[in-house]
Protein backbone atom coordinates (compact mmCIF):
# COMPACT_ATOMS: atom_id res chain seq x y z
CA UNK A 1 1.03 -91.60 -20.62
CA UNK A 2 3.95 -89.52 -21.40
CA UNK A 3 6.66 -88.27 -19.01
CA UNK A 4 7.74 -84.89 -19.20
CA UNK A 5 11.53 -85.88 -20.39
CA UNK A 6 9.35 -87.31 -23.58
CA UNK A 7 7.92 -84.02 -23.66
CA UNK A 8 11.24 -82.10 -23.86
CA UNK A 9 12.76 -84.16 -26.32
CA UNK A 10 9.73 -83.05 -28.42
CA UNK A 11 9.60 -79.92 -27.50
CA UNK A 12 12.02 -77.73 -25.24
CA UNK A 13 9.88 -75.17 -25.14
CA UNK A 14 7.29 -77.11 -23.52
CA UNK A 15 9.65 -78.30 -20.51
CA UNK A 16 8.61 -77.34 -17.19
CA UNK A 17 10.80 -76.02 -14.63
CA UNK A 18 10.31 -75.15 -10.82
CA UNK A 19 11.02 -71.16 -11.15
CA UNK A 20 10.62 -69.95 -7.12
CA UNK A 21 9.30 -71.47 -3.70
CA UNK A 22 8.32 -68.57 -1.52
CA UNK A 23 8.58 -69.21 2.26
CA UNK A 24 5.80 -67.12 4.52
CA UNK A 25 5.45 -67.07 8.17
CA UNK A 26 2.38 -65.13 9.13
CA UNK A 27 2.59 -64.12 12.87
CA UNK A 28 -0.41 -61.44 12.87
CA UNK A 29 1.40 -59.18 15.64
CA UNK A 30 4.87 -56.77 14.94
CA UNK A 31 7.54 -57.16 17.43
CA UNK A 32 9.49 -59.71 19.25
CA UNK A 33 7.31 -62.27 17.72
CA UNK A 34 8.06 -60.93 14.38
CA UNK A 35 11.53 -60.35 14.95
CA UNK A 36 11.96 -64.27 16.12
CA UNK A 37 9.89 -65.19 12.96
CA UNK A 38 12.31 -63.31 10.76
CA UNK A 39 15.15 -65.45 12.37
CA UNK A 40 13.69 -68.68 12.40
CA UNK A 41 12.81 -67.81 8.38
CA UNK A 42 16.84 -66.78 7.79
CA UNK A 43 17.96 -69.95 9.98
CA UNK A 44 15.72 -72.28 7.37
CA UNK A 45 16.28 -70.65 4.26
CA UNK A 46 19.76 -68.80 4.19
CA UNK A 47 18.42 -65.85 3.11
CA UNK A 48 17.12 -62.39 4.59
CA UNK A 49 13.35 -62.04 4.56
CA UNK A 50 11.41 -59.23 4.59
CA UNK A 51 8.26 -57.92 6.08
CA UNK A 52 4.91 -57.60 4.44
CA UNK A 53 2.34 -55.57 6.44
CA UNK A 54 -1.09 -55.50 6.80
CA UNK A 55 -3.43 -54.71 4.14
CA UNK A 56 -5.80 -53.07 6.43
CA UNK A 57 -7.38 -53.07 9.80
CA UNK A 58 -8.98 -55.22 11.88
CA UNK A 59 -9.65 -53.81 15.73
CA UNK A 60 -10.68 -57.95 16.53
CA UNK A 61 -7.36 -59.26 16.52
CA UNK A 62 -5.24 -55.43 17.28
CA UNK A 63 -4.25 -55.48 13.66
CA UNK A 64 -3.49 -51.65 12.07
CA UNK A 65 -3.33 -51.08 8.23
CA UNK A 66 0.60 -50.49 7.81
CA UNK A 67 1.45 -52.83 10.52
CA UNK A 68 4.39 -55.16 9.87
CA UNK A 69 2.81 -58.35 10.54
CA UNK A 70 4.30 -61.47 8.67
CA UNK A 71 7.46 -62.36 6.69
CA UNK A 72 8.83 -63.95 3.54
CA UNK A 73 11.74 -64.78 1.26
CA UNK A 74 12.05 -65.87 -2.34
CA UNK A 75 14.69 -69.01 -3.63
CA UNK A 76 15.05 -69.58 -6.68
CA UNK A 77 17.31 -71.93 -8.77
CA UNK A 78 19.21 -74.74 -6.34
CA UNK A 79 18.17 -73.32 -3.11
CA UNK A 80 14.47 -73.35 -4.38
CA UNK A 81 14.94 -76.97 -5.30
CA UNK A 82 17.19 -78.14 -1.62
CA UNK A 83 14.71 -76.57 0.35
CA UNK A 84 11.53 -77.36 -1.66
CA UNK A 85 12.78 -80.91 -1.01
CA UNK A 86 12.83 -80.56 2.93
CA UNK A 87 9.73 -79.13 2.79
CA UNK A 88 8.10 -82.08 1.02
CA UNK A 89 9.45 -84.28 3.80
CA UNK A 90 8.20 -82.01 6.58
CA UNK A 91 5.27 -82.38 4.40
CA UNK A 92 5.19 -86.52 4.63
CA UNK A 93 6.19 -86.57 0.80
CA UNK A 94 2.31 -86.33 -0.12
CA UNK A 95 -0.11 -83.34 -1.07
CA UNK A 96 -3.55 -83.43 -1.73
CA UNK A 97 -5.05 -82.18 -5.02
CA UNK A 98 -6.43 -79.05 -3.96
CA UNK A 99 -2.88 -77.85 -3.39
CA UNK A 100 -2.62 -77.18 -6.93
CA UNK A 101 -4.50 -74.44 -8.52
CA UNK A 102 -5.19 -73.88 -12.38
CA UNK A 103 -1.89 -72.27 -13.20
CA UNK A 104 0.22 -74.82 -12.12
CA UNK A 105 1.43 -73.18 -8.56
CA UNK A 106 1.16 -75.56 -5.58
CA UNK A 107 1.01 -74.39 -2.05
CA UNK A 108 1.47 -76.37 1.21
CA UNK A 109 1.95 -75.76 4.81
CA UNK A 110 3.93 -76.80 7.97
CA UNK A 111 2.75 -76.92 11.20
CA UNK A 112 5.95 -76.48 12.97
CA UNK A 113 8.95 -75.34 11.77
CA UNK A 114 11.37 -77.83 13.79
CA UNK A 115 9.30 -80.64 11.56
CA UNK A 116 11.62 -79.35 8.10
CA UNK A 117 14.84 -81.99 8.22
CA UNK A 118 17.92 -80.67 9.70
CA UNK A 119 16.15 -78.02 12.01
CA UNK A 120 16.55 -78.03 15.81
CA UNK A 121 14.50 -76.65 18.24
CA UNK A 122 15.53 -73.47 19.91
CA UNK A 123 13.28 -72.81 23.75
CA UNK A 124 14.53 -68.98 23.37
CA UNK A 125 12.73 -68.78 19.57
CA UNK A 126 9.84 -70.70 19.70
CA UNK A 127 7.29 -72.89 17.30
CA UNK A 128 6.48 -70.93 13.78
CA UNK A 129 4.08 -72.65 11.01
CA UNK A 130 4.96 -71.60 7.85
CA UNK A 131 3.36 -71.63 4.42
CA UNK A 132 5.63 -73.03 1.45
CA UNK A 133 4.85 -72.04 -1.99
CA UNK A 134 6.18 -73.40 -5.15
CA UNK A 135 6.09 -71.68 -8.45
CA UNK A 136 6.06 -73.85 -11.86
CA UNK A 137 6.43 -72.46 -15.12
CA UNK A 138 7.75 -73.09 -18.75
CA UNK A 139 10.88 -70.91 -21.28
CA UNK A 140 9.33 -68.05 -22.23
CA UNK A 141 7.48 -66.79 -19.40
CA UNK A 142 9.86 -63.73 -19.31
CA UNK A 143 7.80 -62.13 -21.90
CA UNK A 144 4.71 -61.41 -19.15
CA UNK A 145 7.75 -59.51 -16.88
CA UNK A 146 10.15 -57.87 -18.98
CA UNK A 147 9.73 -54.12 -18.26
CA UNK A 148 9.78 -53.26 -21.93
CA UNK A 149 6.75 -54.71 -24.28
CA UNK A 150 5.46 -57.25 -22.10
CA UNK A 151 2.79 -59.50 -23.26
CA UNK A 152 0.45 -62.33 -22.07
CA UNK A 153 1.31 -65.91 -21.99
CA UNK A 154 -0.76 -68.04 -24.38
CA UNK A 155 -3.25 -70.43 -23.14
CA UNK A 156 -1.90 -73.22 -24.60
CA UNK A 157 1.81 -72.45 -22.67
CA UNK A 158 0.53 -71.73 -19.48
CA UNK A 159 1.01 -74.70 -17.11
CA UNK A 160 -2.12 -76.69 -15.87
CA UNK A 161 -3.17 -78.34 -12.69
CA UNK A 162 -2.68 -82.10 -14.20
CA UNK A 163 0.66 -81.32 -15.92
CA UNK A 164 2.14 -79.33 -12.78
CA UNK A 165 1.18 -82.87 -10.39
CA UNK A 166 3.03 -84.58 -13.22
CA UNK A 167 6.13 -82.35 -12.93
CA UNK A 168 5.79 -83.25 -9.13
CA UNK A 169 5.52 -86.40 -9.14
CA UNK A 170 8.33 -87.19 -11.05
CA UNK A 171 11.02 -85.02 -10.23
CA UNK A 172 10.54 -84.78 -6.50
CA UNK A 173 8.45 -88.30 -5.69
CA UNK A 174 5.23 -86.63 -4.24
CA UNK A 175 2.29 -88.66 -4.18
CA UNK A 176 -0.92 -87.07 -4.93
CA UNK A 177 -4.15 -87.98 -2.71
CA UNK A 178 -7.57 -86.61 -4.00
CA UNK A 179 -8.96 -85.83 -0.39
């Protein structure tokens, strides 16, 4: 079995990097609890996030199409990699298989935000789960988001489920349970 620095040295084109982790808090309700959301998410990541709001209605749970009901910021480069890190912790430094789809994205989730290392809990703020997505992908996926000729990725550079638990594995020390 090769590792992916055997890959690279073949290859460069076929490393794998991690290109974004994308923090979400979904709260379901605009206002205060939004508002602390949106702090909690700045406190943890360093960033500003914004709002996403709902895609439509839904008179069960008070929701209105256009309502501002959840929050999220991007990281990318170091940041992405620190915070991915504390995440995996939060996490118990495992994920299950089914966290990994076909294109080589993983997604995991928190429970409580005060579990993420170096976080304290604040009475005033409250408890916030929180979903934590990471993003893998290889040199040359520019080409599908350039705003000038873009094209689609080849089948054979795309990243797949097995490599993108190999990345894992490796560079962050995840362990990867099948149930």
């Amino acid at each position: 079995m090769e590792t992916v620095t055997e890959t690279v040295k073949e290859n460069p084109m076929r490393s794998i990097k991690l290109a974004k982790v994308t923090v979400h808090i979904g709260v379901g309700k605009s206002g205060e609890m939004l508002e602390k959301a949106r702090k909690v998410l700045e406190d943890l990541t360093g960033q500003k996030p914004c709002t996403r709001q709902a895609k439509r209605s839904v008179k069960d749970f008070g929701i209105r199409e256009g309502e501002p009901i959840a929050c999220l910021t991007t990281l990318r480069g170091e940041k992405a990699d620190a915070f991915i890190k504390r995440g995996f912790e939060a996490a118990s430094n495992s994920l299950k298989r089914s966290c990994f789809d076909e294109n080589g994205n993983f997604a995991f989730g928190v429970k409580e935000h005060i579990e993420i290392p170096g976080t304290k809990y604040q009475p005033e703020v409250g408890i916030f789960g929180m979903d934590i997505i990471g993003t893998l992908e290889r040199p040359g996926y520019r080409v599908k988001r350039r705003r000038i000729r873009p094209s689609r990725i080849g089948k054979k550079h795309r990243v797949t489920r097995d490599e993108a638990i190999k990345f894992v594995t490796e560079k962050f020390g995840i362990q990867v349970r099948e149930a």
